[in-house]
PDB file of N, CA and C in Angstrom:
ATOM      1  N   UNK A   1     148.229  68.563  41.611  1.00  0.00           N
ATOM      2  CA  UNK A   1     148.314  68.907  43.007  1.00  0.00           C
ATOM      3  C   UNK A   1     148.269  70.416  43.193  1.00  0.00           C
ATOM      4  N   UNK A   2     149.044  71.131  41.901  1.00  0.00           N
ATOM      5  CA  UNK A   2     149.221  72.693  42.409  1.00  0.00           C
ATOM      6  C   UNK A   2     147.461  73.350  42.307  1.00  0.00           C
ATOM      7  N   UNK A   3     146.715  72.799  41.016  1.00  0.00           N
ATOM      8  CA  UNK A   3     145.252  73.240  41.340  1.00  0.00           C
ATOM      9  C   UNK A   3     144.548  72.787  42.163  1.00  0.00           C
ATOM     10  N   UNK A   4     144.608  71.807  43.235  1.00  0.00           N
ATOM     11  CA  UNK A   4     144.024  71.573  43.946  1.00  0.00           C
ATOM     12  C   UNK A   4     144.313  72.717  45.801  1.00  0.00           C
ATOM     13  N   UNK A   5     145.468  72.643  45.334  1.00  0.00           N
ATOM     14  CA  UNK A   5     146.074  73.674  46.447  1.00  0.00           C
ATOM     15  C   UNK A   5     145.494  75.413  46.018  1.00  0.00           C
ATOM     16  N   UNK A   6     145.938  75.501  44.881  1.00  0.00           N
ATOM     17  CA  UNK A   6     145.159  76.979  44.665  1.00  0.00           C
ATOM     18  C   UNK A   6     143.539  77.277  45.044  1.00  0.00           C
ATOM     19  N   UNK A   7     143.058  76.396  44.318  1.00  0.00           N
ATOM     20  CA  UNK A   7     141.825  76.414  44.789  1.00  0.00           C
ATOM     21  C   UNK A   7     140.971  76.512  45.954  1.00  0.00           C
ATOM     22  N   UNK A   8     141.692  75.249  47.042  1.00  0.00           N
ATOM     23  CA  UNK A   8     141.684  74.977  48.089  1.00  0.00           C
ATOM     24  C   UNK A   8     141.856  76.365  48.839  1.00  0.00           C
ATOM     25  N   UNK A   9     143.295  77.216  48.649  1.00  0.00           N
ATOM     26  CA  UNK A   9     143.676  78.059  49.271  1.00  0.00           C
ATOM     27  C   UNK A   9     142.655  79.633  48.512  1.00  0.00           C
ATOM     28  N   UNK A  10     141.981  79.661  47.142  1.00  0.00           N
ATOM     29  CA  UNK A  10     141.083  80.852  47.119  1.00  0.00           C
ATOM     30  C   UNK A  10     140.045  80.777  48.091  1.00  0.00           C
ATOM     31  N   UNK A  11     139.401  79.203  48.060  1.00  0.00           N
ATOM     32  CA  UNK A  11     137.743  78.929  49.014  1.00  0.00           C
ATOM     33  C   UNK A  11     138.371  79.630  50.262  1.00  0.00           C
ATOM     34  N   UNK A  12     139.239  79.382  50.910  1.00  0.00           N
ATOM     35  CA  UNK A  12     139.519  79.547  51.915  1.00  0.00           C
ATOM     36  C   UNK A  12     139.667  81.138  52.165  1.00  0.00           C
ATOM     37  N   UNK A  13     140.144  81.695  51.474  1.00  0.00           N
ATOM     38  CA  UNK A  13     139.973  82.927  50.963  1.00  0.00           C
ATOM     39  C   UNK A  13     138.859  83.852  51.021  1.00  0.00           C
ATOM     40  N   UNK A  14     137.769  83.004  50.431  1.00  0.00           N
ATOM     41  CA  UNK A  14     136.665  83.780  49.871  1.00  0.00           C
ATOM     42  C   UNK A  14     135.732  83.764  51.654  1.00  0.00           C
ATOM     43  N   UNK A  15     136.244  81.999  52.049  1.00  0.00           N
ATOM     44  CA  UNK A  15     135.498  82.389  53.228  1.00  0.00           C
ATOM     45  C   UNK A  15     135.825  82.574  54.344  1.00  0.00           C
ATOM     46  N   UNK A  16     136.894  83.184  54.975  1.00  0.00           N
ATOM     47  CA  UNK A  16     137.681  83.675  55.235  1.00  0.00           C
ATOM     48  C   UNK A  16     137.000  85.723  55.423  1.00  0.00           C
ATOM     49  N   UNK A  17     136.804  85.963  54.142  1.00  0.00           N
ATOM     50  CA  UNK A  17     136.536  87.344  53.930  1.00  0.00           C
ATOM     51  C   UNK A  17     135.457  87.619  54.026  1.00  0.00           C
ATOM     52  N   UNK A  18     134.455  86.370  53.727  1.00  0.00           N
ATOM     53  CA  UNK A  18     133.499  86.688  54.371  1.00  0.00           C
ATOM     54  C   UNK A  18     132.585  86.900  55.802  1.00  0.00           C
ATOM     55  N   UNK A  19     133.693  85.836  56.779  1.00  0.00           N
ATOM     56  CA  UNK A  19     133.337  86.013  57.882  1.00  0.00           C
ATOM     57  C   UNK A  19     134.152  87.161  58.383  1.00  0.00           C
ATOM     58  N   UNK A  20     134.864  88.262  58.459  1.00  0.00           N
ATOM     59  CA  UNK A  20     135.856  88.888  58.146  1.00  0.00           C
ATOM     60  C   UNK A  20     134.678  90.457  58.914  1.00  0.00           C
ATOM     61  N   UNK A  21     133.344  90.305  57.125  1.00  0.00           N
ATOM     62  CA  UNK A  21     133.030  91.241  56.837  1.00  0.00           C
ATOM     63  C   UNK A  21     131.902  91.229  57.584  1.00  0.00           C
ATOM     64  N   UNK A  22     131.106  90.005  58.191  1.00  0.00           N
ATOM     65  CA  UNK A  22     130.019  89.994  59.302  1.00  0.00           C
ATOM     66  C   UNK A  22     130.630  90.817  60.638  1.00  0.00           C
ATOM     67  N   UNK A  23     131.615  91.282  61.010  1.00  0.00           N
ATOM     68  CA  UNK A  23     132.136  91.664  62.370  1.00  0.00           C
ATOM     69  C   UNK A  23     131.371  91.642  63.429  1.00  0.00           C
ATOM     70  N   UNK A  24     130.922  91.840  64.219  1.00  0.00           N
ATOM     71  CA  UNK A  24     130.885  91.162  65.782  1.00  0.00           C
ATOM     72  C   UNK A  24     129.378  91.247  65.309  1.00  0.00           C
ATOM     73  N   UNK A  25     128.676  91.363  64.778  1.00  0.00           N
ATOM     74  CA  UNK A  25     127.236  92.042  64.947  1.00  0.00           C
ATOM     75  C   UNK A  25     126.299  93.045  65.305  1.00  0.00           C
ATOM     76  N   UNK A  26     127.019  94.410  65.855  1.00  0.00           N
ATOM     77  CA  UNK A  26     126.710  95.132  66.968  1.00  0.00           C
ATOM     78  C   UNK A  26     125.685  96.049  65.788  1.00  0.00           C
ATOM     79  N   UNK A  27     126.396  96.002  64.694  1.00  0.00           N
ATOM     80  CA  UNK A  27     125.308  97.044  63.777  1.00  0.00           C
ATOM     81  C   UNK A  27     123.711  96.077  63.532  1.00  0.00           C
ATOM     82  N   UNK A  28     123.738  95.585  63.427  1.00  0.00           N
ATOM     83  CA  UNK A  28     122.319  94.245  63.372  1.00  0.00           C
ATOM     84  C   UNK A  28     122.039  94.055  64.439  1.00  0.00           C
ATOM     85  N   UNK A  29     122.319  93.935  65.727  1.00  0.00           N
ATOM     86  CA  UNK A  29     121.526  94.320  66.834  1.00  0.00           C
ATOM     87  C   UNK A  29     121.185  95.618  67.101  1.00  0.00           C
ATOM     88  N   UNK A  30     121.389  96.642  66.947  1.00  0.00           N
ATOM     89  CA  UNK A  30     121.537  97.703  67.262  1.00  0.00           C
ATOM     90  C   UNK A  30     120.267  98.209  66.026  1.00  0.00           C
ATOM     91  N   UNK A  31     119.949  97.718  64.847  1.00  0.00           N
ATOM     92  CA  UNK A  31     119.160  97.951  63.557  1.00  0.00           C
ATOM     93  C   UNK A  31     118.144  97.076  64.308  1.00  0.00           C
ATOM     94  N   UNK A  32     117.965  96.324  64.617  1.00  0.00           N
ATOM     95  CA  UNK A  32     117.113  95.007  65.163  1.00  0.00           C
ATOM     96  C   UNK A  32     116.754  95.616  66.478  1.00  0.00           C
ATOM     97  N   UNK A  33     117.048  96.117  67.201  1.00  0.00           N
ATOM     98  CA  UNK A  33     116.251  97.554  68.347  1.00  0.00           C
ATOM     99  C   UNK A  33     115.801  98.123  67.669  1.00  0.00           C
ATOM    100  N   UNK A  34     116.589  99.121  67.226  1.00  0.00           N
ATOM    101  CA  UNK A  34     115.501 100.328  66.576  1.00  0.00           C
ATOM    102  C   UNK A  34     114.129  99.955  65.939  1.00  0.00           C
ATOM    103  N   UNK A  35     113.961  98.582  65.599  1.00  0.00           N
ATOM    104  CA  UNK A  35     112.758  98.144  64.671  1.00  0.00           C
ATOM    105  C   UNK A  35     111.975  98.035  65.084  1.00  0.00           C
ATOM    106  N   UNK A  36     111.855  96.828  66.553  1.00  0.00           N
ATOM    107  CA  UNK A  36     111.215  96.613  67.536  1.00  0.00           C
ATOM    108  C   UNK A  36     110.550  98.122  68.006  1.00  0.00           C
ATOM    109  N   UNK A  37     111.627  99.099  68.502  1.00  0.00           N
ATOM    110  CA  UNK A  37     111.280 100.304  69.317  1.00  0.00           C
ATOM    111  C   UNK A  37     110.137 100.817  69.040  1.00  0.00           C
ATOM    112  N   UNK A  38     110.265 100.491  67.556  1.00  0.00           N
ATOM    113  CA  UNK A  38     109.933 101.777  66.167  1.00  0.00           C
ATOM    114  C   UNK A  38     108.179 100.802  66.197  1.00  0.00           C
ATOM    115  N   UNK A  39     108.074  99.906  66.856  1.00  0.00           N
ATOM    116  CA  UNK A  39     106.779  99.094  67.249  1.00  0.00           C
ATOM    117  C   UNK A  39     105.952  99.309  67.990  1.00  0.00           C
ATOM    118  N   UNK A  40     106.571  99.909  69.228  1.00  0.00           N
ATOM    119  CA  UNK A  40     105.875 100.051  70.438  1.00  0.00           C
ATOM    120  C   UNK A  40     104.837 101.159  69.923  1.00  0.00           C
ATOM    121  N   UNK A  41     105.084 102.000  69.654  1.00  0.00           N
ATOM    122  CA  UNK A  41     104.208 103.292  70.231  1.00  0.00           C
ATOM    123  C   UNK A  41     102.854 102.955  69.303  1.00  0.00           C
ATOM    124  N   UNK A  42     102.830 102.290  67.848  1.00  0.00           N
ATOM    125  CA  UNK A  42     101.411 101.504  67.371  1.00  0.00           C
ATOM    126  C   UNK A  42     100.624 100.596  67.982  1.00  0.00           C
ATOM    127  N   UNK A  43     101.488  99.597  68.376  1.00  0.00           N
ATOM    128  CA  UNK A  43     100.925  98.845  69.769  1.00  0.00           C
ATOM    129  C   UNK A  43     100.710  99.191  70.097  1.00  0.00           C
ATOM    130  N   UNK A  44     100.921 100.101  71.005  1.00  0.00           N
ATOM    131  CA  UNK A  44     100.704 100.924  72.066  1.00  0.00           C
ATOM    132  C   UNK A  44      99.002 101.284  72.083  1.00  0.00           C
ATOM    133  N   UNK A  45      99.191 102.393  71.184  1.00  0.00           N
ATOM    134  CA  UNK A  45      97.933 102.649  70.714  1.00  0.00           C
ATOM    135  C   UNK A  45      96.710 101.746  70.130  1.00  0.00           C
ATOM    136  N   UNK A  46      97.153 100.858  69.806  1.00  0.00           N
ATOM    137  CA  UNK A  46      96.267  99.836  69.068  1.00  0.00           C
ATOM    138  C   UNK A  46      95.654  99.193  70.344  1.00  0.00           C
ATOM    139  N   UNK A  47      96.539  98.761  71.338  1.00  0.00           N
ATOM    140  CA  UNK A  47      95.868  98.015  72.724  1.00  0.00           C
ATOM    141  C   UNK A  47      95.385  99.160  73.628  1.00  0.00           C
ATOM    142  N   UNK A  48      95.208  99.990  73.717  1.00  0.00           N
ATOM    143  CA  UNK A  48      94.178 101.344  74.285  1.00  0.00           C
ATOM    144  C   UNK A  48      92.956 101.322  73.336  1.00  0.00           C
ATOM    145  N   UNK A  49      93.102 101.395  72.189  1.00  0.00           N
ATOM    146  CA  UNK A  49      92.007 101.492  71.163  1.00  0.00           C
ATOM    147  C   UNK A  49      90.805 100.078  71.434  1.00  0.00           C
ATOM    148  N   UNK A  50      91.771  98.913  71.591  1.00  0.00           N
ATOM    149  CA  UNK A  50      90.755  97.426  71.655  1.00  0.00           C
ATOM    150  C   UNK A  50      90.574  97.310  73.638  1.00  0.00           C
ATOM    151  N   UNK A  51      91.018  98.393  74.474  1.00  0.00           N
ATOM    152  CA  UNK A  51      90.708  98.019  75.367  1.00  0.00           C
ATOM    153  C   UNK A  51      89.501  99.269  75.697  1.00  0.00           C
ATOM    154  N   UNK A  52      89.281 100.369  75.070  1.00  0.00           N
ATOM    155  CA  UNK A  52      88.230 101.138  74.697  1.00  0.00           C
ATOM    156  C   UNK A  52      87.665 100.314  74.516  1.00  0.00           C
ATOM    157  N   UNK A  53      87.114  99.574  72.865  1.00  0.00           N
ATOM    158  CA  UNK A  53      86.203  99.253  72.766  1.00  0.00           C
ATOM    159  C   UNK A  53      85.782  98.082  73.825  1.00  0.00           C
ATOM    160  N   UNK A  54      86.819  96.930  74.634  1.00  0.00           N
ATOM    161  CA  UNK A  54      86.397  96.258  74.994  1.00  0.00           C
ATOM    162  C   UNK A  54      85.221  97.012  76.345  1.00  0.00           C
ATOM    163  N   UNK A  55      85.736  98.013  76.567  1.00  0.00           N
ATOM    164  CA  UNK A  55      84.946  99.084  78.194  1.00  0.00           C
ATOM    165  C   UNK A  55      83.640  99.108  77.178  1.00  0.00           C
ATOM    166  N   UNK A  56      83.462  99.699  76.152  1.00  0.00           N
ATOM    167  CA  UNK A  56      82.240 100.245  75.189  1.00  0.00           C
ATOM    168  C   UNK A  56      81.302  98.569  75.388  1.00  0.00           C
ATOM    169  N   UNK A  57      82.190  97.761  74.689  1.00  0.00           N
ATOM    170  CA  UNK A  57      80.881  96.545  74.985  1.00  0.00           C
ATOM    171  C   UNK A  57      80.635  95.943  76.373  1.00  0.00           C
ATOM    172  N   UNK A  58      81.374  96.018  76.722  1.00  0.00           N
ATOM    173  CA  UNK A  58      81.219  95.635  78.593  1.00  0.00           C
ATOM    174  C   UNK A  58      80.001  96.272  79.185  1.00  0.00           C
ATOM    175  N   UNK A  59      80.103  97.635  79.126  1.00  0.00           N
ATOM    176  CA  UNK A  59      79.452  98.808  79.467  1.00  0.00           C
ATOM    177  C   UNK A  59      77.822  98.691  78.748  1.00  0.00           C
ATOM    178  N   UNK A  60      77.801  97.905  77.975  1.00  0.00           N
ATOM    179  CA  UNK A  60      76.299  97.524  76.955  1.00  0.00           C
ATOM    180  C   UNK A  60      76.230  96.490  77.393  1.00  0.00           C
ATOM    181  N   UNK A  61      77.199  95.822  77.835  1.00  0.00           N
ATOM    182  CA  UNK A  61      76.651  94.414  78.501  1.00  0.00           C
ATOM    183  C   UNK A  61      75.883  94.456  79.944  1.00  0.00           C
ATOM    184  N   UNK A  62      76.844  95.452  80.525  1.00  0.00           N
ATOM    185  CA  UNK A  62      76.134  95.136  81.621  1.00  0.00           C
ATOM    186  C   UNK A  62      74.817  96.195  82.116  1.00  0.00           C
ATOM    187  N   UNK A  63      74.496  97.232  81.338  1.00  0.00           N
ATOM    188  CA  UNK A  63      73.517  97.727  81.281  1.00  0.00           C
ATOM    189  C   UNK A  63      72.275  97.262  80.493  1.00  0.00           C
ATOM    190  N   UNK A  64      72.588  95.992  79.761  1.00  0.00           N
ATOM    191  CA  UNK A  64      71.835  94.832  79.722  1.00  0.00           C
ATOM    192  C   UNK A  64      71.038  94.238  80.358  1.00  0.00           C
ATOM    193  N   UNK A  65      72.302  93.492  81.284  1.00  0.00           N
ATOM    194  CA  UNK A  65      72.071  92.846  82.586  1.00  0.00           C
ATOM    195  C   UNK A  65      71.106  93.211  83.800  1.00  0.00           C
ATOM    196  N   UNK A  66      71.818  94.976  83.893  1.00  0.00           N
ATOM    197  CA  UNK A  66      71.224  95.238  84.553  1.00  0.00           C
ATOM    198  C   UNK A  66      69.519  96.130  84.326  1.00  0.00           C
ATOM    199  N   UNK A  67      69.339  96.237  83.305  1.00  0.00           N
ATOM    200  CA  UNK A  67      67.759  96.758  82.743  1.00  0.00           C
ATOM    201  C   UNK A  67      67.092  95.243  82.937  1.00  0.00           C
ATOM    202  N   UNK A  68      67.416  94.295  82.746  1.00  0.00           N
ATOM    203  CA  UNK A  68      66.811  92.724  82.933  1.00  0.00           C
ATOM    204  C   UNK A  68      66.225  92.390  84.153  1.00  0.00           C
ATOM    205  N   UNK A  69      67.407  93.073  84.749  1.00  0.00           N
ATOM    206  CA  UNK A  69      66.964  92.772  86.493  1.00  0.00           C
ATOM    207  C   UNK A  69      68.233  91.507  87.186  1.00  0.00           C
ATOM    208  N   UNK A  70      68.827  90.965  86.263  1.00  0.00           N
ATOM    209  CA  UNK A  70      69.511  90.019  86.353  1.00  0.00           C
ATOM    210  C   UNK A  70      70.753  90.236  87.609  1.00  0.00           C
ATOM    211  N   UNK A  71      70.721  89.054  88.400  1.00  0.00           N
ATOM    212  CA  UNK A  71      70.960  88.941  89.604  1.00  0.00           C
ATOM    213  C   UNK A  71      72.946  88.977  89.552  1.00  0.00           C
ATOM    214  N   UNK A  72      73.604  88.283  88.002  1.00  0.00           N
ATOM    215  CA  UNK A  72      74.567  87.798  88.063  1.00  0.00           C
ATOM    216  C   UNK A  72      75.052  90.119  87.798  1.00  0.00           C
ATOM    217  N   UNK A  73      74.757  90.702  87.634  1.00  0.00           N
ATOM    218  CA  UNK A  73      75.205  92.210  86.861  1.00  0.00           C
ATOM    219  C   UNK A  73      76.817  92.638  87.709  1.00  0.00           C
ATOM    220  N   UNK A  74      76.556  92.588  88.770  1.00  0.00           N
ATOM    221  CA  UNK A  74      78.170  92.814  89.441  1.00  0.00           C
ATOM    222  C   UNK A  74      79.658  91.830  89.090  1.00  0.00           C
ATOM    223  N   UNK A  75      78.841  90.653  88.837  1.00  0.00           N
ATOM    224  CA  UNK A  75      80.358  89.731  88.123  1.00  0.00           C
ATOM    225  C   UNK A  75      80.253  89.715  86.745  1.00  0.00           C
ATOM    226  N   UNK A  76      79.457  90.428  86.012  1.00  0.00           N
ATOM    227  CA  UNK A  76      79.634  90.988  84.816  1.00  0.00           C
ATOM    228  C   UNK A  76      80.435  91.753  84.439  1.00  0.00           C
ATOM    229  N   UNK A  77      80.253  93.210  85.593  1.00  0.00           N
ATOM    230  CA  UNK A  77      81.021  94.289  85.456  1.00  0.00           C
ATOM    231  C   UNK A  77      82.735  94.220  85.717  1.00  0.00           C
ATOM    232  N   UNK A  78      82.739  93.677  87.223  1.00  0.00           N
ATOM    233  CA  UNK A  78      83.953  92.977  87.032  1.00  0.00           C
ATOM    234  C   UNK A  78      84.444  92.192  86.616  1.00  0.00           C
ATOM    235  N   UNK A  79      83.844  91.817  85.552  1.00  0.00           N
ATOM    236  CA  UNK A  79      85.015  90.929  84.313  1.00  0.00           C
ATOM    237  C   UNK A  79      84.675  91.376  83.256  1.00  0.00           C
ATOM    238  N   UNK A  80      84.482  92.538  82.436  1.00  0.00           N
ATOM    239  CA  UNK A  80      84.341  93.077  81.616  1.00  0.00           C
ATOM    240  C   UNK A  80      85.447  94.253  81.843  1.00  0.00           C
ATOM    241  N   UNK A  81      85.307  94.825  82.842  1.00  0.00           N
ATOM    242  CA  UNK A  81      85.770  96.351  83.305  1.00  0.00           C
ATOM    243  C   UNK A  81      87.323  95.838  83.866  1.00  0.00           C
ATOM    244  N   UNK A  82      87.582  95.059  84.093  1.00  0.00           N
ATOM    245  CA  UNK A  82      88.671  94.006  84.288  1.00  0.00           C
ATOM    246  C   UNK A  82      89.632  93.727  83.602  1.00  0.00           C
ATOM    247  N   UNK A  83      89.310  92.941  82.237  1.00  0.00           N
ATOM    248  CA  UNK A  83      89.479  92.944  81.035  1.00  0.00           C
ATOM    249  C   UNK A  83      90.159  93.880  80.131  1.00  0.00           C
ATOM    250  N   UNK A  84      89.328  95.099  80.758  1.00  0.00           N
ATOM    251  CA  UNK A  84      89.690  96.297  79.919  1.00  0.00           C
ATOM    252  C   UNK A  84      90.999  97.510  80.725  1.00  0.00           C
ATOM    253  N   UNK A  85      90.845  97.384  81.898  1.00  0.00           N
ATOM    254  CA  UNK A  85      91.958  97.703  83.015  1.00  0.00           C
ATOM    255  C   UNK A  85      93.400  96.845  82.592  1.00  0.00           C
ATOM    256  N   UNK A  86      92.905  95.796  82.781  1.00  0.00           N
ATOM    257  CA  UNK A  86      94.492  94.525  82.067  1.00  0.00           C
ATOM    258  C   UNK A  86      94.558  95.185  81.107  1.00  0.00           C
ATOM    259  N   UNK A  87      94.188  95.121  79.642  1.00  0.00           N
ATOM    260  CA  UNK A  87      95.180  96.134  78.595  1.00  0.00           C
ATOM    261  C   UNK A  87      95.013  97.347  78.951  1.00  0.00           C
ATOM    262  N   UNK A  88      94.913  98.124  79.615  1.00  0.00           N
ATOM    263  CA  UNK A  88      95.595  99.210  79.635  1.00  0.00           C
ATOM    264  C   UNK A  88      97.009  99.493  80.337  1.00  0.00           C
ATOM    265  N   UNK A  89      96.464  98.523  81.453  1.00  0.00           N
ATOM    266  CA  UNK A  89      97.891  98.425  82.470  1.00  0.00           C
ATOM    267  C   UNK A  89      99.248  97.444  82.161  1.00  0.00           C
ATOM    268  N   UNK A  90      98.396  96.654  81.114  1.00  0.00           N
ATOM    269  CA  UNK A  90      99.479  95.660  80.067  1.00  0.00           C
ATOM    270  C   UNK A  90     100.351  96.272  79.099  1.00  0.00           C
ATOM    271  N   UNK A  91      99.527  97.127  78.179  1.00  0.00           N
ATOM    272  CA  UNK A  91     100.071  98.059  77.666  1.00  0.00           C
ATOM    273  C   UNK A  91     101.743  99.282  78.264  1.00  0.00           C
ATOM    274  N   UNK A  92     100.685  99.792  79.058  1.00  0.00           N
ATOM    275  CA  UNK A  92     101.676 100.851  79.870  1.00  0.00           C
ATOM    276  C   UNK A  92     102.731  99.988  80.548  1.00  0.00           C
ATOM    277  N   UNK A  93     102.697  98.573  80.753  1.00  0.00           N
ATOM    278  CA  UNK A  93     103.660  98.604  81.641  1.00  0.00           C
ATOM    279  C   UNK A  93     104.894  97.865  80.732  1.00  0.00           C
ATOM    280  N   UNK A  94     104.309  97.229  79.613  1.00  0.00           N
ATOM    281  CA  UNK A  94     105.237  96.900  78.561  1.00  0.00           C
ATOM    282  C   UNK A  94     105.688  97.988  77.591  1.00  0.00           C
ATOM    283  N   UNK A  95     105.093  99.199  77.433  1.00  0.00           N
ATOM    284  CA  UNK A  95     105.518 100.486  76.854  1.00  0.00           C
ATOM    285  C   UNK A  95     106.979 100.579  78.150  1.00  0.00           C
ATOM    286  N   UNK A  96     106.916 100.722  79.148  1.00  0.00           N
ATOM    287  CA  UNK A  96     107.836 101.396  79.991  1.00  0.00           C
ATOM    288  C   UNK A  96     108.989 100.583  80.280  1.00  0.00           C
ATOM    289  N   UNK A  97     108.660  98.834  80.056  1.00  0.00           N
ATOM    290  CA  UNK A  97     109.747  97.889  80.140  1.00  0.00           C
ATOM    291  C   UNK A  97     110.599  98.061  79.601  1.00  0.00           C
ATOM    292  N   UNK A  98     109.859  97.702  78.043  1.00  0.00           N
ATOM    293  CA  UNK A  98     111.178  97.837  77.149  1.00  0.00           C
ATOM    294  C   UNK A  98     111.559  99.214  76.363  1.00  0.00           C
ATOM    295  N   UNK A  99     111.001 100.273  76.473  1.00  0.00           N
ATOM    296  CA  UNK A  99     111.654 101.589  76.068  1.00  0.00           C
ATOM    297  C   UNK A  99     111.975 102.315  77.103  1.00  0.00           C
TER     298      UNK A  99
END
């Protein structure tokens, strides 16, 4: 009986000290921001960079269109040039949300 009680009473012990040593969490959230943060500004840049190029092929598209003669060239432009306005303004406005 007495090793079953010792034992009983180290586990309890061990876990016990270990929840002890997790304390509230504030350092792991607080590490877990900074990481995220430490994200944005590549994003950032990376969705300006693919919304460049998306203007660059838009801009060949619809000077395509329009050397063709092709009647559809204005709902080309606005949904190409569109496209490329949304990430930029997607970008900037999620850069400013969360930092």
């Amino acid at each position: 009986m007495t090793n079953k009680k010792i034992s009983f009473l180290a586990i309890f012990l061990i876990a016990t000290a270990g929840a002890i040593a997790q304390g509230d969490g504030s350092a792991g959230i607080t590490q877990a921001t900074q990481m995220v943060t430490s994200y944005f500004d590549p994003a950032t840049r990376l969705i300006y960079a693919v919304g460049a190029i998306v203007g660059l092929i838009g801009g060949i598209k619809v000077y395509q269109k329009f050397s063709s003669g092709d009647p559809d060239t204005g709902k080309t432009a606005a949904s190409w040039f569109g496209a490329c306005i949304f990430l930029i303004v997607a970008a900037t406005i999620l850069r400013s949300f969360f930092l």
